[in-house]
C-alpha atoms as a PDB file:
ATOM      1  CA  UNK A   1    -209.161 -25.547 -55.454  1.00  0.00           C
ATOM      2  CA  UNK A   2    -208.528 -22.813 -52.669  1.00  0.00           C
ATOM      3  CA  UNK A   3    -206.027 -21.773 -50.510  1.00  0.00           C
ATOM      4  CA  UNK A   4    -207.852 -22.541 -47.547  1.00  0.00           C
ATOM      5  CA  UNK A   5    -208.240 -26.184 -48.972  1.00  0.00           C
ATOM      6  CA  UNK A   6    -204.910 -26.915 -49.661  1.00  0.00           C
ATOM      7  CA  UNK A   7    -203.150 -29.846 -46.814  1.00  0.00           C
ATOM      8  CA  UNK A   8    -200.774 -32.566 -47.006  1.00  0.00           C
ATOM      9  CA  UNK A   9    -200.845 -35.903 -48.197  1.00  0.00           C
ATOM     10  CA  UNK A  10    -202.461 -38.256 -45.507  1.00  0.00           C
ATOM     11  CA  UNK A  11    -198.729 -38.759 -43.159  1.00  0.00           C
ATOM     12  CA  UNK A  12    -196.784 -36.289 -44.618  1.00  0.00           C
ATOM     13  CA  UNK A  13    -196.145 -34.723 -41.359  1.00  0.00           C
ATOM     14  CA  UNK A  14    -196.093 -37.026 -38.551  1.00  0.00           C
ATOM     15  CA  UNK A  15    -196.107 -35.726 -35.134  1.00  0.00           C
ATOM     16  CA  UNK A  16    -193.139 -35.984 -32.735  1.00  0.00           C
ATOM     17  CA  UNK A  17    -192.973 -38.112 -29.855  1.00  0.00           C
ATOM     18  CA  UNK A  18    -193.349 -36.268 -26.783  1.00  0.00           C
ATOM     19  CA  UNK A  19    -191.423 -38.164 -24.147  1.00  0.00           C
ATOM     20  CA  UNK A  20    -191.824 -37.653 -20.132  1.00  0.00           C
ATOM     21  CA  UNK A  21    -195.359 -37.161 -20.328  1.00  0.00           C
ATOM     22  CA  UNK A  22    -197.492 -39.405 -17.580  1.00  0.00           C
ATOM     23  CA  UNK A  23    -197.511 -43.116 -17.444  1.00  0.00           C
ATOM     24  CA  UNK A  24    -199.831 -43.114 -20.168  1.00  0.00           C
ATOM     25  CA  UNK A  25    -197.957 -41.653 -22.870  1.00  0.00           C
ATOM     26  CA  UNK A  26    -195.600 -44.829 -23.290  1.00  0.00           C
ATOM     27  CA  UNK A  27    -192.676 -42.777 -22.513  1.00  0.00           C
ATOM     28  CA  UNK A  28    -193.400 -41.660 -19.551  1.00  0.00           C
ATOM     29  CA  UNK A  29    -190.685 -41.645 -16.502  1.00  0.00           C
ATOM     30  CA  UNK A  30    -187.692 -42.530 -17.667  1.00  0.00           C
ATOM     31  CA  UNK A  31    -188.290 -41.203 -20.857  1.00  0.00           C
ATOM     32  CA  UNK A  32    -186.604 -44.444 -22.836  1.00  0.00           C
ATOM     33  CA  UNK A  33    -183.809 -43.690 -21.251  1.00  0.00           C
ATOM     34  CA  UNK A  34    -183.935 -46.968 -19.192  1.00  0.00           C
ATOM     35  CA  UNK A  35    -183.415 -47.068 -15.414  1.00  0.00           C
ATOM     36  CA  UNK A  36    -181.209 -44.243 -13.523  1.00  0.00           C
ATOM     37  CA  UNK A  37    -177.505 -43.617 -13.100  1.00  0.00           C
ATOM     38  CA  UNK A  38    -175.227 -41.499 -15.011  1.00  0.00           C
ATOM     39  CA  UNK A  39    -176.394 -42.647 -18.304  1.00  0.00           C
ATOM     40  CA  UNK A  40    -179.761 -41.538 -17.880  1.00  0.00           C
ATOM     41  CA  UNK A  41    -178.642 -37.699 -17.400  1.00  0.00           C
ATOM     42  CA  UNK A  42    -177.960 -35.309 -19.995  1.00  0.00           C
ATOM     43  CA  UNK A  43    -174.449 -33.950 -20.761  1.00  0.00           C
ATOM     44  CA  UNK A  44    -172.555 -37.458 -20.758  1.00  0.00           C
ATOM     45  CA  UNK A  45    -169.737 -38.394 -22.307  1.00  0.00           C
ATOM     46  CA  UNK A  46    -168.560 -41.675 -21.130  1.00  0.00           C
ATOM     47  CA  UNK A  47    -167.646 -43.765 -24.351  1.00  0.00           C
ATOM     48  CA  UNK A  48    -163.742 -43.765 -23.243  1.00  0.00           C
ATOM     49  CA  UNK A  49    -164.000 -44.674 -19.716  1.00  0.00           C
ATOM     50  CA  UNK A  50    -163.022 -48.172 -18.261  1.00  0.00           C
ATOM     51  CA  UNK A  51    -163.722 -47.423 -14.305  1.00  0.00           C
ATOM     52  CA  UNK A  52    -160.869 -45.880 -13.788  1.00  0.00           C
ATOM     53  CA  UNK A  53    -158.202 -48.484 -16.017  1.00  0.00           C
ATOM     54  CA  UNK A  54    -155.752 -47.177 -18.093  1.00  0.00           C
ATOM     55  CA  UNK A  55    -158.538 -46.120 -21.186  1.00  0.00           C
ATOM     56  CA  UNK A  56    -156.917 -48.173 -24.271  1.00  0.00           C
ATOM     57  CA  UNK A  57    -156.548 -45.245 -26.378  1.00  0.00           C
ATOM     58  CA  UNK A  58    -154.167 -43.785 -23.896  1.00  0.00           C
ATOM     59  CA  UNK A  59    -152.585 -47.949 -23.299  1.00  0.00           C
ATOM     60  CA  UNK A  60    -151.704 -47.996 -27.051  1.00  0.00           C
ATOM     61  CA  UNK A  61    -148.902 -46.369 -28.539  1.00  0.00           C
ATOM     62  CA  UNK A  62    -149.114 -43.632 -30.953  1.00  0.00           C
ATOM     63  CA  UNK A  63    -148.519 -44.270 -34.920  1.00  0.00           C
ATOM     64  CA  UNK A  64    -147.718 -42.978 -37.806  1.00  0.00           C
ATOM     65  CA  UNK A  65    -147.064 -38.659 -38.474  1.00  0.00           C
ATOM     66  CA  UNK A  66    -149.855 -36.625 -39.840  1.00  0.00           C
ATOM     67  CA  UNK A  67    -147.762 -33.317 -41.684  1.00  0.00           C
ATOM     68  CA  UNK A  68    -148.450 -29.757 -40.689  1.00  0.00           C
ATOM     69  CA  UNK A  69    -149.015 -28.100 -43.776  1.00  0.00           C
ATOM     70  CA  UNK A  70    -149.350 -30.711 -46.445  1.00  0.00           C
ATOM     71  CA  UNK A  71    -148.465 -29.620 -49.781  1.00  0.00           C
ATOM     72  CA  UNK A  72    -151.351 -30.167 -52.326  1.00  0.00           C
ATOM     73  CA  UNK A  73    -150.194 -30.782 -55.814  1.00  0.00           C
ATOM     74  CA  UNK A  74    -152.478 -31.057 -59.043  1.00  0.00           C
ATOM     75  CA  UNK A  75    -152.102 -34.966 -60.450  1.00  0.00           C
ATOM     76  CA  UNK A  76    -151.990 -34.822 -64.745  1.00  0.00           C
ATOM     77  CA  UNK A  77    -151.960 -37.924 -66.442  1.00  0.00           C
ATOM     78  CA  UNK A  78    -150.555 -38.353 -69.835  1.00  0.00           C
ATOM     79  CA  UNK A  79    -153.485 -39.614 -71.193  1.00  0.00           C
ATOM     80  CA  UNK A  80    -155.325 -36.948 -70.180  1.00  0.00           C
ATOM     81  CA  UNK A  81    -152.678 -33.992 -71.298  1.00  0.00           C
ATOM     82  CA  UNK A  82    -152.879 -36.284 -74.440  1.00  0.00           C
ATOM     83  CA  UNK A  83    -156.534 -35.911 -75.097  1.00  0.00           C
ATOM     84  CA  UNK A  84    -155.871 -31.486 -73.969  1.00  0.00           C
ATOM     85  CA  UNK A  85    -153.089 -31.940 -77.081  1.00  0.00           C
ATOM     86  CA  UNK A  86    -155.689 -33.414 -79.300  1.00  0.00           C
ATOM     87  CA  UNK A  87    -158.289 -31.287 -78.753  1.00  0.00           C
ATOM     88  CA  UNK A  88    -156.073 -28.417 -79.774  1.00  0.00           C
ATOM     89  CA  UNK A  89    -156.347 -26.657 -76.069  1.00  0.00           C
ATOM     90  CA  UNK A  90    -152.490 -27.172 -75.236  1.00  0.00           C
ATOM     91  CA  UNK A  91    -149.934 -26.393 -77.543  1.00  0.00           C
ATOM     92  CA  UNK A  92    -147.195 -29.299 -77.777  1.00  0.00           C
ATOM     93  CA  UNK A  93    -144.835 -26.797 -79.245  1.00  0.00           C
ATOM     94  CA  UNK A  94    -144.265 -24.561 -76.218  1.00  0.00           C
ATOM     95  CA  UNK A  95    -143.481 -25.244 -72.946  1.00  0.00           C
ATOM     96  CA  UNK A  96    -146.038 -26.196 -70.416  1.00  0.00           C
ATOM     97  CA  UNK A  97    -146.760 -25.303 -66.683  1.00  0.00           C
ATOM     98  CA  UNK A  98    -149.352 -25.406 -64.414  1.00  0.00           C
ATOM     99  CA  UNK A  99    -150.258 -21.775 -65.460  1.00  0.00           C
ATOM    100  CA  UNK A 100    -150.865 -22.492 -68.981  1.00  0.00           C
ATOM    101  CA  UNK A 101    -152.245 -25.681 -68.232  1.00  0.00           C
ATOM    102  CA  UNK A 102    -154.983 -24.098 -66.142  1.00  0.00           C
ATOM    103  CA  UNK A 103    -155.493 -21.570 -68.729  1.00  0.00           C
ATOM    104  CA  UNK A 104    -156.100 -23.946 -70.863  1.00  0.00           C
ATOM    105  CA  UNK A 105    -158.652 -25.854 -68.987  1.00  0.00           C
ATOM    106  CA  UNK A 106    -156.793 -29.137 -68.501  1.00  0.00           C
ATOM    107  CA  UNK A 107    -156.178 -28.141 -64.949  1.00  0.00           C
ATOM    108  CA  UNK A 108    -158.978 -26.239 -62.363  1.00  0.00           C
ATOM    109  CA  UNK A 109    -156.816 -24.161 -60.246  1.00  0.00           C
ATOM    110  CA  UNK A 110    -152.715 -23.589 -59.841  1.00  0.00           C
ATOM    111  CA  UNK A 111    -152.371 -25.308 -56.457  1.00  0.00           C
ATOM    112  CA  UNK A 112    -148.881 -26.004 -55.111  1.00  0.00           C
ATOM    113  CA  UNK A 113    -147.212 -27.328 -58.404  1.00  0.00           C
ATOM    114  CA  UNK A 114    -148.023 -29.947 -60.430  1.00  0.00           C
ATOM    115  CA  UNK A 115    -146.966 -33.997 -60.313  1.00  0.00           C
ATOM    116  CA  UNK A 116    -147.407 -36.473 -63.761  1.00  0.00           C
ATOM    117  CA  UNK A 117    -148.768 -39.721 -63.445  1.00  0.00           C
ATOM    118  CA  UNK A 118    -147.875 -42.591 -65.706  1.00  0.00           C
ATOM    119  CA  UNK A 119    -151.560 -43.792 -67.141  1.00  0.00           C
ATOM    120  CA  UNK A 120    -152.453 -43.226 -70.781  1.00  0.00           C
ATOM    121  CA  UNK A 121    -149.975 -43.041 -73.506  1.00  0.00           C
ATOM    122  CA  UNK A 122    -148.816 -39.921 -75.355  1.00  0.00           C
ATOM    123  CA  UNK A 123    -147.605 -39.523 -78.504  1.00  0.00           C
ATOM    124  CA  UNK A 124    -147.282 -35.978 -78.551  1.00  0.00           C
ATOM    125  CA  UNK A 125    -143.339 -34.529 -78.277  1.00  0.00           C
ATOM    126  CA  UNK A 126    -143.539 -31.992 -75.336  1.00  0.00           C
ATOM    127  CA  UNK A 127    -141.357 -30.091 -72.870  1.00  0.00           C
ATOM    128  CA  UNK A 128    -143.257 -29.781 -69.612  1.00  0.00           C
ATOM    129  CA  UNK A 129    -141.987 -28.258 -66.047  1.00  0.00           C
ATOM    130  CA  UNK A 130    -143.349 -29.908 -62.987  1.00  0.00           C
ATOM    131  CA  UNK A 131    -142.738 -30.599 -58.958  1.00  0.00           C
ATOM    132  CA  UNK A 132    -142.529 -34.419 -58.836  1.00  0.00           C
ATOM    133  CA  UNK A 133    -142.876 -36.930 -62.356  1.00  0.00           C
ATOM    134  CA  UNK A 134    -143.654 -40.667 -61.574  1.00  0.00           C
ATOM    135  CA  UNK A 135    -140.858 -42.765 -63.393  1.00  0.00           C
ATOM    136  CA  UNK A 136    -143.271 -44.570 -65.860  1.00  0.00           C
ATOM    137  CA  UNK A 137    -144.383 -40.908 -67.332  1.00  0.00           C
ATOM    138  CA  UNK A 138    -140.712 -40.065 -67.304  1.00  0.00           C
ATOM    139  CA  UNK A 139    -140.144 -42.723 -69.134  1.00  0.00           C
ATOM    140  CA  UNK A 140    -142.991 -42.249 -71.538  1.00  0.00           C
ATOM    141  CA  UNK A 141    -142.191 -38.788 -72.471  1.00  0.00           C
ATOM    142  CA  UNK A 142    -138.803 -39.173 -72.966  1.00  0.00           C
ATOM    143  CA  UNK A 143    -139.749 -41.696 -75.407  1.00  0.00           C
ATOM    144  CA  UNK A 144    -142.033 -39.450 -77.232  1.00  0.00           C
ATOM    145  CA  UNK A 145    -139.071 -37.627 -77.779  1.00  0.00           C
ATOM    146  CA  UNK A 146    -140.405 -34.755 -75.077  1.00  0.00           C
ATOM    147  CA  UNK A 147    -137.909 -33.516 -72.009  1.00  0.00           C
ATOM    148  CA  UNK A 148    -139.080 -32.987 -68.090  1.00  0.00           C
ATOM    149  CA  UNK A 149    -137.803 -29.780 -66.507  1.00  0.00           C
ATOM    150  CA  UNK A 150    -138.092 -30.804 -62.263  1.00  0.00           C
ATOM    151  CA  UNK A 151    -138.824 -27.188 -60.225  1.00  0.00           C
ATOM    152  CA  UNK A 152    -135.599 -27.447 -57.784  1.00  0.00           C
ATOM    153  CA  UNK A 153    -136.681 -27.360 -53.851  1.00  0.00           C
ATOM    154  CA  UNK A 154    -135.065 -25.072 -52.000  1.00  0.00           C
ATOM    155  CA  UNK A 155    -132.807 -27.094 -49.281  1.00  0.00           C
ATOM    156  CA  UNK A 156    -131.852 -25.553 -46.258  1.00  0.00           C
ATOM    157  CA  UNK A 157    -128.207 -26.909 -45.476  1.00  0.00           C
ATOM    158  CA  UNK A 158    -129.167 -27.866 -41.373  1.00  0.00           C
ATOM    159  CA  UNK A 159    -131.592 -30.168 -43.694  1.00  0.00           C
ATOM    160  CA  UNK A 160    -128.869 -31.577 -45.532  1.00  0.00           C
ATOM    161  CA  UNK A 161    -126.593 -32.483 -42.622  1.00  0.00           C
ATOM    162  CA  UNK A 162    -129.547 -34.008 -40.843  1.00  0.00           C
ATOM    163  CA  UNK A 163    -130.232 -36.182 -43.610  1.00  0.00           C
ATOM    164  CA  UNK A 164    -126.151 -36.732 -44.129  1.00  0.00           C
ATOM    165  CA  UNK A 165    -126.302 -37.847 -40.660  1.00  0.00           C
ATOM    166  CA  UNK A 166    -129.598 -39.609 -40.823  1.00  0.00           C
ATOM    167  CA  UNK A 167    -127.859 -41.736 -43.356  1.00  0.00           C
ATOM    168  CA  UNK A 168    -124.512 -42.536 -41.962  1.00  0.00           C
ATOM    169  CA  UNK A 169    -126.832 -43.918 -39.067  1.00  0.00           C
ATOM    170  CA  UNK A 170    -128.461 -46.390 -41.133  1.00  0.00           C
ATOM    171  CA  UNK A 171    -125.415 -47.352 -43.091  1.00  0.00           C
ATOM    172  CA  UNK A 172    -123.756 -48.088 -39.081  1.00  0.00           C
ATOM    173  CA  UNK A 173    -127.029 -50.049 -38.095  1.00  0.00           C
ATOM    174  CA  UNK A 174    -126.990 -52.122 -41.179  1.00  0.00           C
ATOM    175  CA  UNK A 175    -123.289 -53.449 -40.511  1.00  0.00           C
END
């Protein structure tokens, strides 16, 4: 074999279809675009318009809130920090963050704090600081004989009379 007799496999490359090109070509004219009119042109974006009505994505109203800067937290389940414990990568002695836990491996990257889920079972007694704990793995490692440490949020106190007042409001709407 040579270089000069090296070629594809028998339709490897299949040649484009050349459209506009004479009557004879198939797809000639109109160029598949079907017959005249706006949709026939290039540059059109028309997939909203109802000739002129009210479009329905501007009749319905808007739902639902979609949060600036969403906080990403890493999820650990017990099971999981279980299995690190096992394994001999976390000590259940000392207490654990997100920085040892990522140091250990149990966890990729620190992102903005940590929250533990509820699946799996531990056994293991262990002090661990996080963001946000669900109430079943509160539960379960307070049974283990392990304590929770919550990081506190800051509050800013125009927050706190919002929500004071956000709440008296409900409680008179309920009456």
């Amino acid at each position: 074999m040579r270089l000069n007799e090296l070629k594809d496999n028998e339709g490897a490359n299949k040649k484009r279809v050349r459209i506009g090109r004479g009557i004879g070509s198939g797809v000639g004219k109109t160029g598949g675009r079907g017959v005249k009119g706006q949709k026939s042109r290039s540059g059109v974006a028309i997939n909203g318009f109802e000739g002129g009505q009210m479009p329905i994505y501007r009749r319905l109203p808007k739902r639902g809130f979609n949060k600036w800067r969403p906080k990403q937290f890493n999820e650990l389940n017990l099971g999981r920090l279980q299995t690190a414990i096992d394994d001999g990568r976390v000590d259940a002695g000392k207490k654990l963050d997100v920085a040892m836990l990522v140091e250990a491996g149990v966890l990729r990257r620190a992102k903005d704090g940590l929250r533990l889920l509820g699946h799996g079972e531990l056994k293991a007694k262990v002090s661990i600081i996080v963001d946000h704990v669900t109430p079943a793995a509160k539960a379960a490692v307070e049974k283990a004989g392990g304590s929770i440490t919550l990081i506190e949020k800051k509050v800013l106190a125009a927050d706190e009379e919002k929500r004071a007042k956000t709440a008296v409001k409900k409680a008179a709407k309920k009456k």
